[in-house]
Protein backbone atom coordinates (compact mmCIF):
# COMPACT_ATOMS: atom_id res chain seq x y z
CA UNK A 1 0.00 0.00 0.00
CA UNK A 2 0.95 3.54 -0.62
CA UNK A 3 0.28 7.12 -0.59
CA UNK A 4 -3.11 7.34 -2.94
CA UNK A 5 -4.17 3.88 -3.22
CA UNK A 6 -7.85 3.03 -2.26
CA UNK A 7 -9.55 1.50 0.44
CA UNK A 8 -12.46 -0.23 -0.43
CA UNK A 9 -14.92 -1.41 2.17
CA UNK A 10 -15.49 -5.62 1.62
CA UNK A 11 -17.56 -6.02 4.97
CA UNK A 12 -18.91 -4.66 8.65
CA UNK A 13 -18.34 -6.73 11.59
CA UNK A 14 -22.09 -7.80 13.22
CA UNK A 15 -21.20 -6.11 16.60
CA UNK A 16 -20.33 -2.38 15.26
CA UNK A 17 -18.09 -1.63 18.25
CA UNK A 18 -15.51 1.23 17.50
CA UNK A 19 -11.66 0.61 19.02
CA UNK A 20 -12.80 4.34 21.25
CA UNK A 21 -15.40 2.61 22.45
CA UNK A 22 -13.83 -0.31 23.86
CA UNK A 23 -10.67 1.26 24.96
CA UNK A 24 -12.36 2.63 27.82
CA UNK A 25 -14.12 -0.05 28.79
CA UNK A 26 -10.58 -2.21 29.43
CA UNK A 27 -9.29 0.23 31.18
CA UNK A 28 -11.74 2.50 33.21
CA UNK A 29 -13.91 1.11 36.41
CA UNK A 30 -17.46 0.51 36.44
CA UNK A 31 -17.61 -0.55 32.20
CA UNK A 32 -21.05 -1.76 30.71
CA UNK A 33 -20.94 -5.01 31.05
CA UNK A 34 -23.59 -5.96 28.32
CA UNK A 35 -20.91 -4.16 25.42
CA UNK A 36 -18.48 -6.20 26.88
CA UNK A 37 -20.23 -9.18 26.76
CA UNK A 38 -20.50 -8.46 22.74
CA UNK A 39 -16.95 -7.42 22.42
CA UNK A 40 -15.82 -10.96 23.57
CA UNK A 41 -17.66 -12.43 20.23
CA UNK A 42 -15.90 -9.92 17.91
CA UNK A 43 -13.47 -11.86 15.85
CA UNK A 44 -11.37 -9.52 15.19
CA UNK A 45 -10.19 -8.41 18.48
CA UNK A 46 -6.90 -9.87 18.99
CA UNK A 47 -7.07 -12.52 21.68
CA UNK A 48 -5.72 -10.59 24.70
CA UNK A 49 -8.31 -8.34 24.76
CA UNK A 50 -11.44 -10.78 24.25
CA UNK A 51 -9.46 -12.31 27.44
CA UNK A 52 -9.43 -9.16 29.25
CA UNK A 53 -12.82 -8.55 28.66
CA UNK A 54 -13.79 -11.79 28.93
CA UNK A 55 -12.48 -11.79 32.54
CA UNK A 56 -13.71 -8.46 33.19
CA UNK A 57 -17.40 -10.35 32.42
CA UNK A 58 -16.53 -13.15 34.91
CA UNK A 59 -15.51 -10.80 38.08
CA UNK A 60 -19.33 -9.34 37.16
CA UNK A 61 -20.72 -12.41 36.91
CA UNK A 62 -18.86 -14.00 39.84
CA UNK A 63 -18.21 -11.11 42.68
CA UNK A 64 -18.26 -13.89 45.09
CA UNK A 65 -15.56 -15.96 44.16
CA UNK A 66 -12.44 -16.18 46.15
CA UNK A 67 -8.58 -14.83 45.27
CA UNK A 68 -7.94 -18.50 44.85
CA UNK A 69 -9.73 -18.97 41.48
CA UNK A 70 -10.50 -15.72 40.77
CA UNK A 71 -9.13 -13.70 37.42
CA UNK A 72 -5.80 -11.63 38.49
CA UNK A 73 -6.93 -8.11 39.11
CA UNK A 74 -4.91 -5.05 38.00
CA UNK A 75 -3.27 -3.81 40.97
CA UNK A 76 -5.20 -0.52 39.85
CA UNK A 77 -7.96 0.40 38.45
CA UNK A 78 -8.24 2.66 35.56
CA UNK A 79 -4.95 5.07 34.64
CA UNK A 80 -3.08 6.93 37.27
CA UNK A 81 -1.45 9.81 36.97
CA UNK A 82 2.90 9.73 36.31
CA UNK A 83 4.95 12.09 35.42
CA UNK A 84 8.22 11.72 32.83
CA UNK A 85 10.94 11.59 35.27
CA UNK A 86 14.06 10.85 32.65
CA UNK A 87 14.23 10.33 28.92
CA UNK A 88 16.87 8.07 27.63
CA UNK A 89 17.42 8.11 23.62
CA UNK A 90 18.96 4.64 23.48
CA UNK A 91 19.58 5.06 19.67
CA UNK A 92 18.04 7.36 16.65
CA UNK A 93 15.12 5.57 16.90
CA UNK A 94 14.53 3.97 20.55
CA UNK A 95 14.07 6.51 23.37
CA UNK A 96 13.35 5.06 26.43
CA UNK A 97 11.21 6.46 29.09
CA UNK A 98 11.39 6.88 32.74
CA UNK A 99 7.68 7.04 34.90
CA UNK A 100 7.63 8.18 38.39
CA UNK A 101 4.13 8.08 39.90
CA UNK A 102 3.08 11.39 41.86
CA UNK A 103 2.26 9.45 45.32
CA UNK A 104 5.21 8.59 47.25
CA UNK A 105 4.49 4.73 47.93
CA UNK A 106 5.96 2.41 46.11
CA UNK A 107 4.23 1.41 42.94
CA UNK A 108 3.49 -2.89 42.44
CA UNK A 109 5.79 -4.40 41.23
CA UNK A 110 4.68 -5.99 37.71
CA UNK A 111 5.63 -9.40 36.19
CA UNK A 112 8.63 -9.39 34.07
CA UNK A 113 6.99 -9.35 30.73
CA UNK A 114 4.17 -7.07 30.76
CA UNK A 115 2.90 -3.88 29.26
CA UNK A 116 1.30 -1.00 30.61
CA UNK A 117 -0.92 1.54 28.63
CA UNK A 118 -0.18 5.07 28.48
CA UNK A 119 -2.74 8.06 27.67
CA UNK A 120 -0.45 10.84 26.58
CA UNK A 121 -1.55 14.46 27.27
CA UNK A 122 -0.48 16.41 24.70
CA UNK A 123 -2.14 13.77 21.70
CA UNK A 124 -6.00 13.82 21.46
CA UNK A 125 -6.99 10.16 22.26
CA UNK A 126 -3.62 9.04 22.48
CA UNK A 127 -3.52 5.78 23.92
CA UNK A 128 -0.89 3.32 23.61
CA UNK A 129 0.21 0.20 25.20
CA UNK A 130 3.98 -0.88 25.61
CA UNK A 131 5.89 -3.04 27.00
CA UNK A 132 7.95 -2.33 30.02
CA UNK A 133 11.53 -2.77 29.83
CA UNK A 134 12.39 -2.22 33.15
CA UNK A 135 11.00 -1.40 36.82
CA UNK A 136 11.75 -0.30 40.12
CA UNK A 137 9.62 0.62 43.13
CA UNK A 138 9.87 4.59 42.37
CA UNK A 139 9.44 4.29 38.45
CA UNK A 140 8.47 2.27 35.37
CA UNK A 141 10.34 2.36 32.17
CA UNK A 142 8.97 1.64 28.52
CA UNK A 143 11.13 1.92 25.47
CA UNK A 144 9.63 3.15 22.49
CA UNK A 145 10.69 3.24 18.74
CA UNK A 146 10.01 5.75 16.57
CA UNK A 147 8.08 4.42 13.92
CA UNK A 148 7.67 6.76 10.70
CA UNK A 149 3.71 7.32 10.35
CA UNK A 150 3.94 6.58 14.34
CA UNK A 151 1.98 9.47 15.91
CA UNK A 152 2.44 8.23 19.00
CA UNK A 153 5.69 7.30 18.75
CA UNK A 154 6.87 10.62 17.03
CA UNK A 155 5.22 12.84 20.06
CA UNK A 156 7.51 10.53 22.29
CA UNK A 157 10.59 11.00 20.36
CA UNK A 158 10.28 14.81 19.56
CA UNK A 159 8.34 16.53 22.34
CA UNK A 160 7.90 14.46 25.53
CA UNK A 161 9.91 16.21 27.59
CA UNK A 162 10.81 15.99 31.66
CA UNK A 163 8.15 16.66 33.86
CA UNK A 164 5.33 16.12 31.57
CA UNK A 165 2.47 14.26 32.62
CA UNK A 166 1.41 10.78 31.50
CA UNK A 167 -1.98 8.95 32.35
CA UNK A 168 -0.58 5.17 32.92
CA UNK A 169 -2.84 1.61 33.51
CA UNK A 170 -1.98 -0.78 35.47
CA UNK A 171 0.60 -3.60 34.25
CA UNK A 172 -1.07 -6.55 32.43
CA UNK A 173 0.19 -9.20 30.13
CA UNK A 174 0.07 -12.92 30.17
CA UNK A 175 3.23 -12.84 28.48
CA UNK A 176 5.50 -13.37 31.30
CA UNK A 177 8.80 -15.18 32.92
CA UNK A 178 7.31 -18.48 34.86
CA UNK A 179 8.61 -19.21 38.11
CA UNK A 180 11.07 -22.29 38.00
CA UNK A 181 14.59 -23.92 37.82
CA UNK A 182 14.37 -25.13 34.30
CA UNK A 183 16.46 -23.50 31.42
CA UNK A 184 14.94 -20.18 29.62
CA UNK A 185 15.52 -19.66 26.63
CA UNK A 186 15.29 -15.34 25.39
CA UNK A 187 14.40 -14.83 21.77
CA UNK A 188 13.43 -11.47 20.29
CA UNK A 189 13.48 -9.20 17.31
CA UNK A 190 14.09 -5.64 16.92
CA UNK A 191 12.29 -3.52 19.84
CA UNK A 192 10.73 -6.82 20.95
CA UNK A 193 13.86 -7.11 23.38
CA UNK A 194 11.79 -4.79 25.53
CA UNK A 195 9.65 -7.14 27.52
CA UNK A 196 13.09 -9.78 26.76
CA UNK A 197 14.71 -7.50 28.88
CA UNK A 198 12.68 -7.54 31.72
CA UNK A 199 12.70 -10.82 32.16
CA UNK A 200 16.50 -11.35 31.81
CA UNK A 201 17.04 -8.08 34.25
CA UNK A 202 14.51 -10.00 36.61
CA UNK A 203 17.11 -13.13 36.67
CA UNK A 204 19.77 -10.86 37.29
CA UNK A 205 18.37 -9.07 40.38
CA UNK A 206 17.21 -12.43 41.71
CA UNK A 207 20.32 -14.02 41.09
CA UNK A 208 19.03 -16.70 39.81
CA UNK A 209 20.53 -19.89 39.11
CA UNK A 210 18.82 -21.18 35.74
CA UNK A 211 21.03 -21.73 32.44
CA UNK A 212 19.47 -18.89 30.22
């Protein structure tokens, strides 16, 4: 594809269910639960989020069940409020950032492996999930590559800056380093080392003993 060609319309999926709609509805409390309940029969949503919102569906159905067999929950609800604490530019095109959250308790420490999603101020409806690359109890780091029609990832590159503010969700992810003594074995490719990272940096701090 390329600048001019045509997109031509070939079908409508049967729920109608726009990508603002349902972004909200992941990551906000108190979501309709009936919308959700059609978003988890889209086909087209990629299968971590028909499982998100197919647990969110199960916690409504099932307030009574215990810790023990109940869906992990976010260890907060909707986004909370960080600021940019340090901006790294690991290369011309990979600029990591550094989140610090405005409270002074320690923020939860997430599962090597997962991604938070960040609302970014100064982009109308501007939300964008990455993975972290790194963590510690005062911030959370993501790195981010510039991609070139990446509005997202442009704003990050060019005009964060220090000190600006930065809606964040709470870490999710399924994608994560299992507990164990067995080998691991790291693979990755290109920026995908992010969440890679993590999980060898995890090793590191816990000295761990595992061939990797």
């Amino acid at each position: 594809m390329q600048g001019g060609s045509k997109i031509v319309k070939v079908g409508a999926a049967s729920q109608q269910i726009s990508v603002a709609a349902s972004d909200p509805l992941l990551y906000l409390p108190d979501g309709d639960v009936a919308t959700m309940r059609r978003l988890v029969t889209v086909e087209a949503l990629s299968p971590g989020w028909r499982d998100s919102f197919d647990d969110l569906v199960s916690r409504a159905d099932h307030p009574e069940r215990d810790g023990a067999t109940a869906p992990p929950v976010p260890a907060w609800e909707g986004f909370r409020r960080m600021s940019v604490d340090r901006l790294d530019r690991e290369t011309d095109l990979v600029t990591s950032v550094y989140l610090r959250p405005e409270e002074p308790a320690p923020l939860p420490a997430p599962l090597p492996g997962q991604y938070v999603t960040s609302r970014l101020a100064g982009i109308p409806v501007a939300v964008r999930s990455y993975s972290l690359s790194a963590s510690a109890p005062d911030h959370y780091r993501t790195s981010v590559k510039r991609d070139s029609h990446g509005i997202a990832s442009a704003y990050i590159a060019t005009t964060l800056a220090v000190g600006d503010e930065v809606d964040v969700a709470a870490p999710r992810g399924e994608f994560v380093l299992d507990d164990g003594d067995e080998p691991v074995l790291l693979l990755s490719a290109g920026i995908g080392v992010t969440s890679v990272l993590a999980m060898l940096q995890s090793l590191a701090a816990r000295h761990s003993t595992r061939a990797v």
